[in-house]
Each structure stands twice: as structure tokens, then as C-alpha cells.
Protein backbone atom coordinates (compact mmCIF):
# COMPACT_ATOMS: atom_id res chain seq x y z
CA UNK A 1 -19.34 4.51 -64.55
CA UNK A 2 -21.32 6.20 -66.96
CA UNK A 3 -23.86 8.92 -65.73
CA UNK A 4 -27.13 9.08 -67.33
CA UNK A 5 -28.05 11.40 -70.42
CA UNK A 6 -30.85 13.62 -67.35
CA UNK A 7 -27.17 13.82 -65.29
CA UNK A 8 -25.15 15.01 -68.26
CA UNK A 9 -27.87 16.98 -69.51
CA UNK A 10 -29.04 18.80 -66.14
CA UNK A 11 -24.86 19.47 -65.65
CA UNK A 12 -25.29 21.19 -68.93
CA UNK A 13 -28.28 23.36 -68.73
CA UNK A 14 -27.44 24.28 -64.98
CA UNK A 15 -23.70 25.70 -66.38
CA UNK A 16 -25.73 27.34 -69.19
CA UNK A 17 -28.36 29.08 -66.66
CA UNK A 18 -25.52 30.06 -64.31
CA UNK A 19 -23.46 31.78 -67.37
CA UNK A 20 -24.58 35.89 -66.90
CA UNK A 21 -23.96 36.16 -70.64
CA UNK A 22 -26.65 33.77 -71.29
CA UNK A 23 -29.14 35.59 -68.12
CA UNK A 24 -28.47 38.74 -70.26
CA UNK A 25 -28.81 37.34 -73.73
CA UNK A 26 -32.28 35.48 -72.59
CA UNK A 27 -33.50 37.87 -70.02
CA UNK A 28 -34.57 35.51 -67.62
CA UNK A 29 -33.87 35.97 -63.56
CA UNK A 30 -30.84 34.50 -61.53
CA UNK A 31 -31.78 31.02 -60.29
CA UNK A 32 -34.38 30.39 -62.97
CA UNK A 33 -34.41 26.70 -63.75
CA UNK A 34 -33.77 25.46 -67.18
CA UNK A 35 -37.27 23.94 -67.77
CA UNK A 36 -39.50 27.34 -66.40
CA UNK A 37 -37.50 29.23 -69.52
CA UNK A 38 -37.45 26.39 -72.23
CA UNK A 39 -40.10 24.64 -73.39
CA UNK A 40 -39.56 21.01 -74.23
CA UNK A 41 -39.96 21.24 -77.73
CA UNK A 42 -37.69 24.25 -78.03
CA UNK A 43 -34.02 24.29 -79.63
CA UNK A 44 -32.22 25.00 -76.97
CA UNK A 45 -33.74 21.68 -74.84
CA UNK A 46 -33.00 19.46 -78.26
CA UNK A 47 -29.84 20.89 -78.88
CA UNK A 48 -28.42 19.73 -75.24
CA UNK A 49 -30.55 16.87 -75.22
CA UNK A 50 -28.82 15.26 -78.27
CA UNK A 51 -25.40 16.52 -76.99
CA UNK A 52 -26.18 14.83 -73.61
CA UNK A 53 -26.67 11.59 -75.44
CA UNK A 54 -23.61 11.86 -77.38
CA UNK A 55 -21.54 12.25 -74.31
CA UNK A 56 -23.42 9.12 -72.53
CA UNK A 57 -22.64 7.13 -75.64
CA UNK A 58 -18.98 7.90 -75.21
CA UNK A 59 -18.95 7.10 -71.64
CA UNK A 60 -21.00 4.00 -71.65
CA UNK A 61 -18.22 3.09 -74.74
CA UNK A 62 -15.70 4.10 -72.39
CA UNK A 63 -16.40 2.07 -69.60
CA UNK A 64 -17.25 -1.05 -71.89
CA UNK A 65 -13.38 -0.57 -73.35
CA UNK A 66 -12.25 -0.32 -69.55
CA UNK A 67 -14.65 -3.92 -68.41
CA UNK A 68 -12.63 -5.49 -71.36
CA UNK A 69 -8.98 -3.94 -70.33
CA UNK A 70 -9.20 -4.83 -66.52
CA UNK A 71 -10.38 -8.28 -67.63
CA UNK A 72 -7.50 -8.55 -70.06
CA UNK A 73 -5.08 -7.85 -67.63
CA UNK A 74 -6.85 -9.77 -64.45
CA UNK A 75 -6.06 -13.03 -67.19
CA UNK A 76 -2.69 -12.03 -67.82
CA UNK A 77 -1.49 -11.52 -63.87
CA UNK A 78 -0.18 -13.78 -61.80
CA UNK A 79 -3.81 -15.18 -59.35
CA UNK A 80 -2.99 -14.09 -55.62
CA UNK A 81 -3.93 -16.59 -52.70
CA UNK A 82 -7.17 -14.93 -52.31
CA UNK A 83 -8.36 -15.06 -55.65
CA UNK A 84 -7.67 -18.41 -55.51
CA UNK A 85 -10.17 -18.81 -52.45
CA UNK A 86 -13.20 -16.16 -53.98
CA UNK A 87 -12.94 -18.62 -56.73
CA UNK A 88 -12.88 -21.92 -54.44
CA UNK A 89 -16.35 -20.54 -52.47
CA UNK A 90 -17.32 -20.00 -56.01
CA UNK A 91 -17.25 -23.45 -56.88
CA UNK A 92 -20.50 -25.07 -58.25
CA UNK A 93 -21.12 -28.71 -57.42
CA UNK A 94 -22.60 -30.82 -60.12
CA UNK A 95 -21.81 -27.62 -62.83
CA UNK A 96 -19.21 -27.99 -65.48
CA UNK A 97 -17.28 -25.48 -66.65
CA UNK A 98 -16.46 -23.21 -69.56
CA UNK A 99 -13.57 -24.77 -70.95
CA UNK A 100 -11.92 -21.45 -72.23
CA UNK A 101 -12.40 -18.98 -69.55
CA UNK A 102 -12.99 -21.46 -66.45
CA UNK A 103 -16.28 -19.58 -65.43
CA UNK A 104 -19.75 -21.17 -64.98
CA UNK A 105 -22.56 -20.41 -67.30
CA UNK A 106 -25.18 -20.16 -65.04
CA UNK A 107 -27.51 -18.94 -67.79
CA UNK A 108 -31.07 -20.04 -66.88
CA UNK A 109 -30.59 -20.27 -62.77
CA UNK A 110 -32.03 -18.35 -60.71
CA UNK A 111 -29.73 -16.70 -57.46
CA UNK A 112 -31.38 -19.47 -55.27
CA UNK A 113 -30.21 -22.43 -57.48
CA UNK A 114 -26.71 -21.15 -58.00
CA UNK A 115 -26.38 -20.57 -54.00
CA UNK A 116 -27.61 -24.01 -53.65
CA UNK A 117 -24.52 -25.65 -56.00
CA UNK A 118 -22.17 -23.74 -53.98
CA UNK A 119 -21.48 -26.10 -51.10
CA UNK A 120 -18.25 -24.58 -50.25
CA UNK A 121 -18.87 -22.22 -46.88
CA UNK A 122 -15.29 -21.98 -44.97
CA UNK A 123 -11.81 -22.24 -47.14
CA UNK A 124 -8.34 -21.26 -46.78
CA UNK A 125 -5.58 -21.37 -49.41
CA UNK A 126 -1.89 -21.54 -48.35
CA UNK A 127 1.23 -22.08 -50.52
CA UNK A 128 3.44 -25.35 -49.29
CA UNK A 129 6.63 -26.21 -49.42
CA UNK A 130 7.51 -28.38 -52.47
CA UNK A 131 10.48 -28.52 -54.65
CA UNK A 132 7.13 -27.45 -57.49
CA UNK A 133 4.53 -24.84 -57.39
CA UNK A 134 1.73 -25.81 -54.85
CA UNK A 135 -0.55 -24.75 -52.90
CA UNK A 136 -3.15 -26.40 -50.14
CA UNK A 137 -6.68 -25.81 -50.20
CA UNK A 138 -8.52 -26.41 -47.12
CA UNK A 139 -12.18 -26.21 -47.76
CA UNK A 140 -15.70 -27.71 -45.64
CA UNK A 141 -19.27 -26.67 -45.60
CA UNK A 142 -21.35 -25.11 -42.68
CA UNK A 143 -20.81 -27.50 -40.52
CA UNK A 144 -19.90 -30.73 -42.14
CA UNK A 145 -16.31 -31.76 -44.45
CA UNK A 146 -16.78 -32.34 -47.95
CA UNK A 147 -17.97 -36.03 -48.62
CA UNK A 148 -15.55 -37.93 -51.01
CA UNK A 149 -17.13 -37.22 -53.85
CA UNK A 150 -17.61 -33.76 -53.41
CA UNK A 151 -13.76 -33.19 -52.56
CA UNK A 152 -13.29 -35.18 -55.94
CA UNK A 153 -15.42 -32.70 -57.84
CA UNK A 154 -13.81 -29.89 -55.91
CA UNK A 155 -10.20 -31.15 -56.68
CA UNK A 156 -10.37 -31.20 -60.27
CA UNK A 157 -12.35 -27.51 -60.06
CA UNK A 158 -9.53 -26.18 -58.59
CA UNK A 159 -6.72 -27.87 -60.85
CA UNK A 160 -8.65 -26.41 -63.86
CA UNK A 161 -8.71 -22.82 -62.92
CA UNK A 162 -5.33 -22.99 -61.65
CA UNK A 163 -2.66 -21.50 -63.39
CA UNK A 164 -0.18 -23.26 -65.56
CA UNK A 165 2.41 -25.57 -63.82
CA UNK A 166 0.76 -25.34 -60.66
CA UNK A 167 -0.34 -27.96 -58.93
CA UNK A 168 -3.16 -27.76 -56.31
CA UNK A 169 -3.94 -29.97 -53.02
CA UNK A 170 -7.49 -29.91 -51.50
CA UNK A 171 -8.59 -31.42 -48.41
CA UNK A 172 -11.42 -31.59 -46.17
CA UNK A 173 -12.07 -33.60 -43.12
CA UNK A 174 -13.39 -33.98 -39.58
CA UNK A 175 -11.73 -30.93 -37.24
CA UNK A 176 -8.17 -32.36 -35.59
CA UNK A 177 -8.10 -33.60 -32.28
CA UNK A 178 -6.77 -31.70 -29.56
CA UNK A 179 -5.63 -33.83 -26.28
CA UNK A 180 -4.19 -31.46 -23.65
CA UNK A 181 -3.79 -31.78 -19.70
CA UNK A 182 -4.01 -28.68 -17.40
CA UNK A 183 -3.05 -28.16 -13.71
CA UNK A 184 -5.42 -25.36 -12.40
CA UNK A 185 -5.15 -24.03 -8.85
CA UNK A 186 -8.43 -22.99 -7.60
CA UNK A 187 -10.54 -21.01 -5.57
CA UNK A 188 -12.36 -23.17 -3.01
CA UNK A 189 -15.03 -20.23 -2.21
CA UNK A 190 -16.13 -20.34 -5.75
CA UNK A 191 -15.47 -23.99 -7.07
CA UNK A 192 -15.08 -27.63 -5.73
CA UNK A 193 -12.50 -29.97 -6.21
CA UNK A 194 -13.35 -31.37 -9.29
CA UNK A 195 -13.38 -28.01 -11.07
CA UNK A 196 -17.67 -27.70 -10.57
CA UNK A 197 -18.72 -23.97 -10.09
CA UNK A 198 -21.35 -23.58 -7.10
CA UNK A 199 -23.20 -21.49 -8.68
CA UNK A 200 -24.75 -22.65 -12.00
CA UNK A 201 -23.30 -26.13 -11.72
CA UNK A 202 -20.63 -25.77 -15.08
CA UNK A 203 -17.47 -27.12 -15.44
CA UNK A 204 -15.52 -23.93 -15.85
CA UNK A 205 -12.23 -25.22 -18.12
CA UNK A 206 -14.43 -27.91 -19.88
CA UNK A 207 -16.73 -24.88 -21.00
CA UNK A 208 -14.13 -22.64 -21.37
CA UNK A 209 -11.83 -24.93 -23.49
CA UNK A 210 -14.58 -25.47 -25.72
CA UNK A 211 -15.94 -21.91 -25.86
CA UNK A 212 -12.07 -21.01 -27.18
CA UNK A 213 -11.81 -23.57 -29.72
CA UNK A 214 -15.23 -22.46 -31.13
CA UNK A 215 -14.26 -19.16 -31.58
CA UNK A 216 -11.20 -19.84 -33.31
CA UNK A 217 -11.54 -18.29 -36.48
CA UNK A 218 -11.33 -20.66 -39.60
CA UNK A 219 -7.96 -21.89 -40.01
CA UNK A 220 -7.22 -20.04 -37.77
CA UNK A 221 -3.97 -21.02 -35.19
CA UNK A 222 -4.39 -22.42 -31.54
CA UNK A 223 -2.22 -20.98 -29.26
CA UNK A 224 -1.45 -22.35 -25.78
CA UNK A 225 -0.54 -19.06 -24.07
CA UNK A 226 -4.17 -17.67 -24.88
CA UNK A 227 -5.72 -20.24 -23.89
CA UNK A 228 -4.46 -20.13 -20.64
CA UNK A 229 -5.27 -16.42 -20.36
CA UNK A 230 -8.77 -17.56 -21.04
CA UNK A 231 -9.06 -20.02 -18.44
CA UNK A 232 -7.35 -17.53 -15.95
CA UNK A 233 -10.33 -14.73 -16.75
CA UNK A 234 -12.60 -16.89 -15.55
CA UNK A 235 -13.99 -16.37 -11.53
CA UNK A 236 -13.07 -18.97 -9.66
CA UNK A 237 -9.36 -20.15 -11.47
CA UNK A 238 -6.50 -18.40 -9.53
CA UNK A 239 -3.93 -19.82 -12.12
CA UNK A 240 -4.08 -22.42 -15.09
CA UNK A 241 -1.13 -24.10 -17.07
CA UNK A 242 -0.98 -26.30 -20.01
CA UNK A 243 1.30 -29.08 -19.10
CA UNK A 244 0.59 -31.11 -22.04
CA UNK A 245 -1.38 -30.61 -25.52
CA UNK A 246 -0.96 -33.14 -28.74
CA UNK A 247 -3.33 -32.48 -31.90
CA UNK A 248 -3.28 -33.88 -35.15
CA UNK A 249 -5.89 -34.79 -37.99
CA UNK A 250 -6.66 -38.22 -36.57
CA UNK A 251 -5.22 -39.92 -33.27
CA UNK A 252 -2.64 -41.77 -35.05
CA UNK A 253 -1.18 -38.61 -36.27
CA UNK A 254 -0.82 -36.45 -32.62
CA UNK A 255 1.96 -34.27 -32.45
CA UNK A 256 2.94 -32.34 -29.32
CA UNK A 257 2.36 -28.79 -29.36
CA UNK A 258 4.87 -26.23 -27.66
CA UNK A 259 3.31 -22.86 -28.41
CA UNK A 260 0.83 -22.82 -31.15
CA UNK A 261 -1.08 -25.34 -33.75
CA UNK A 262 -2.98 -24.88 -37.36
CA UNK A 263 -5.41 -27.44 -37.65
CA UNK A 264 -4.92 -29.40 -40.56
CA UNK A 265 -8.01 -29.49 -41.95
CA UNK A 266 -9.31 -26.36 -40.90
CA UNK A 267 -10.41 -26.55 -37.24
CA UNK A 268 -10.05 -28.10 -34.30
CA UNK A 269 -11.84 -29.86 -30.99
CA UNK A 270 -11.36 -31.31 -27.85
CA UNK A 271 -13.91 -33.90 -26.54
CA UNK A 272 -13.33 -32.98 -23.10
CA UNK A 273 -14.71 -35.69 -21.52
CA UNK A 274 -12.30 -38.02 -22.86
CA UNK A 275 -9.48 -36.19 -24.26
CA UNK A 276 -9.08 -33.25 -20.94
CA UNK A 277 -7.37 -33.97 -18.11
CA UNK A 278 -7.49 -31.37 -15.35
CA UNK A 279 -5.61 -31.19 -12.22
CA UNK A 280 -6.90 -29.22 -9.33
CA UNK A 281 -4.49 -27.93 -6.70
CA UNK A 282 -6.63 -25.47 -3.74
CA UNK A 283 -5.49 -22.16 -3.35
């Protein structure tokens, strides 16, 4: 980055003052400061001055010729998976796009508008396995799956920037379904029966089940084995075991799970008063 023509000109004139040929040439004192000896209007102080600017032209011409280099070779190289997701939570809903470069021209927005077009909050990008080039695009908003007609506009976003001969797949829907059955032995002096705590009144695996899934990180994979860890921290569960778990993208689809599950489209919940079956055994 360029440094400014006071930087280039105070790295100068502090060199110069430091030189003893100079001290002895001038006659000023050791640690005298450039502007207590030269005047402003002097020849010395327009002499460095216009040097200073010389060297700030080259730099700033410098890093103008390195901007257009990285760029040049950022459009030659092959994209990596995460460029490929900056640019999907980069997409602009409702904005078309530059038909050479694939970049918006947000010329005339302010921050605030562009944030607003850009709907996509949570993404991940994997490659599949095809006999061509593809990769799978998972994308949502905050909270919510992209409506149909967003995903639309957010498909053919993502085929345009891609590069040439491969093919893109983006989804986006409701979080999977997780239905999963647990035998928990208990502690009687903390819990009843029916897996209530005494104190507080929660339902320890229902709360814990869903506290897990939440903090699954986006995309991120569900593993059985932690789970149970989890359930086994809590006071009150002497030992927990999954004997069952099935999860797919819609009920139709439920696979069961033997170790670990990605969700398909992203994330993943359990409505754990329908879909949780708990068996208590005393300890």
C-alpha cells in the first residue's frame, strides 16, 4: 500500500537530520527536527517535498499495476469451494448482473440497500459425486429456506458465475427430520419416571436433544456418540443410549443412522414430542 507523500517525506528529512555530515554542514544540534531548521518556503523543504511526491506517484502506480495483476490471475485460477460460497452470501436478489465479469453494479445503493438484497445468511458448498463437474449448494436465510422463487433466482446466480463446464445444484428447504429412540437409566433422587427433573420441572433429554441440535453448526454433521455424551453430562442421567435414530429431508425419505448424519438441507430437528421416544430404566 502506498504511504503518503508527509510519510515518505518525514522518512526523508529524519535520514537527512540524522546524517552528521549534514549536522556539520548546517550547524544545527543533534535531534533538531527538520521543520525548527527549514523554513517552509526554503529549498531544502521543496526539494524533498517534490521528491516525496514522486516516490508516492510510483507507489500509488505500483500498487494500481499489482490490484490489476492479482485480479488477472484470481480470473485465470481455478475458484476453490469457498470462493464459491463468499460469492453465494454475495448474491443480490432482484439485481442482475454484469454480464462480463459476473459482479453487481451496485452503483447508486447505499450499504443498507445492498445488505437488504442479500438474503442469503447460512451456505455451504460441497463437490458431489457425478460422472461431470458438480457441486451442491446448500443455502437458507436467518431463519427461514429460500422461497421458490428466490432459490430460482439463486440457481441461475450461481450457474452464471460458475466456471466453465461446471454444473451447479442449489437447494434450500425446511431442516431434516430426526426420529431417534433412547433408553436412559436414571437417577430416581434427581428425576421421576417419566424423565421430569424435580427441581425446575424440565424434561432433561427433550431439552437436551434440542439444545444439541441447535448448536450444531451449519451443515454441520450429527453424530450419535456425542449426543449421548451430552445427555450423560447432564445431573440426573446415569447412562443414555441411542437405540434407534432415522433422518432424512422429509419423512418419506428417513434413513437409519449408525454413527453420524449431514442434514441435507443444511440442518436438522427433532420435534420431540412426537418424533422422541425415551425409555426410562431406575438406577
Amino acid at each position: 500500500m502506498a504511504r503518503t507523500i508527509e510519510e515518505i517525506k518525514k522518512e526523508m528529512t529524519d535520514a537527512f537530520m540524522a546524517d552528521e555530515t549534514v549536522r556539520a554542514k548546517y550547524g544545527f544540534e543533534p535531534g533538531a527536527r527538520f521543520s525548527e531548521v527549514f523554513s517552509k518556503v526554503s529549498v531544502e523543504n521543496i526539494l524533498f517535498y517534490l521528491h516525496a511526491a514522486r516516490t508516492w506517484t510510483l507507489e500509488t502506480l505500483f500498487d494500481k499495476h499489482l490490484a490489476e495483476v492479482s485480479d488477472i490471475a484470481e480470473r485465470k485460477r481455478p475458484h476453490t469451494l469457498k470462493w464459491y460460497r463468499d460469492k453465494a452470501l454475495s448474491f443480490q436478489y432482484g439485481c442482475s448482473l454484469s454480464p462480463d465479469v459476473a459482479e453487481y453494479d451496485n452503483t447508486g445503493m447505499t450499504e443498507d440497500e445492498v445488505a437488504e438484497t442479500q438474503i442469503v445468511k447460512k451456505c455451504s458448498v460441497q463437490t458431489t459425486d457425478s460422472v461431470r463437474p458438480t457441486i451442491q449448494v446448500k443455502a437458507a436465510k436467518e431463519d427461514d429456506p429460500l422461497t421458490s422463487e428466490e432459490l430460482e433466482a439463486f440457481s441461475a446466480y450461481m450457474a452464471q458465475i460458475a466456471d466453465a463446464g461446471l454444473t451447479t445444484v442449489c437447494v434450500s428447504g425446511e431442516p431434516d427430520i430426526l426420529v431417534m429412540s433412547v433408553h436412559v437409566i436414571y437417577d430416581p433422587l434427581v428425576m421421576d419416571g417419566s424423565g421430569i427433573r424435580y427441581v425446575g420441572g424440565d424434561n432433561v433429554v427433550a431439552d437436551t436433544v434440542a439444545a444439541y441440535l441447535s448448536d450444531l453448526e451449519w451443515n454441520g454433521d450429527l453424530y450419535l456418540r456425542k449426543l449421548e455424551q451430552r445427555l450423560m453430562e447432564q445431573d440426573g442421567i446415569r447412562t443414555a443410549h441411542v437405540t434407534l435414530a432415522k433422518a432424512g429431508p422429509t419423512r418419506n425419505q428417513l434413513q437409519t443412522i449408525s454413527e453420524h448424519y449431514t442434514p441435507y438441507y443444511g440442518a436438522i430437528q427433532c420435534d420431540t414430542d412426537n418424533d422422541l421416544t425415551v425409555t426410562y430404566e431406575r438406577f
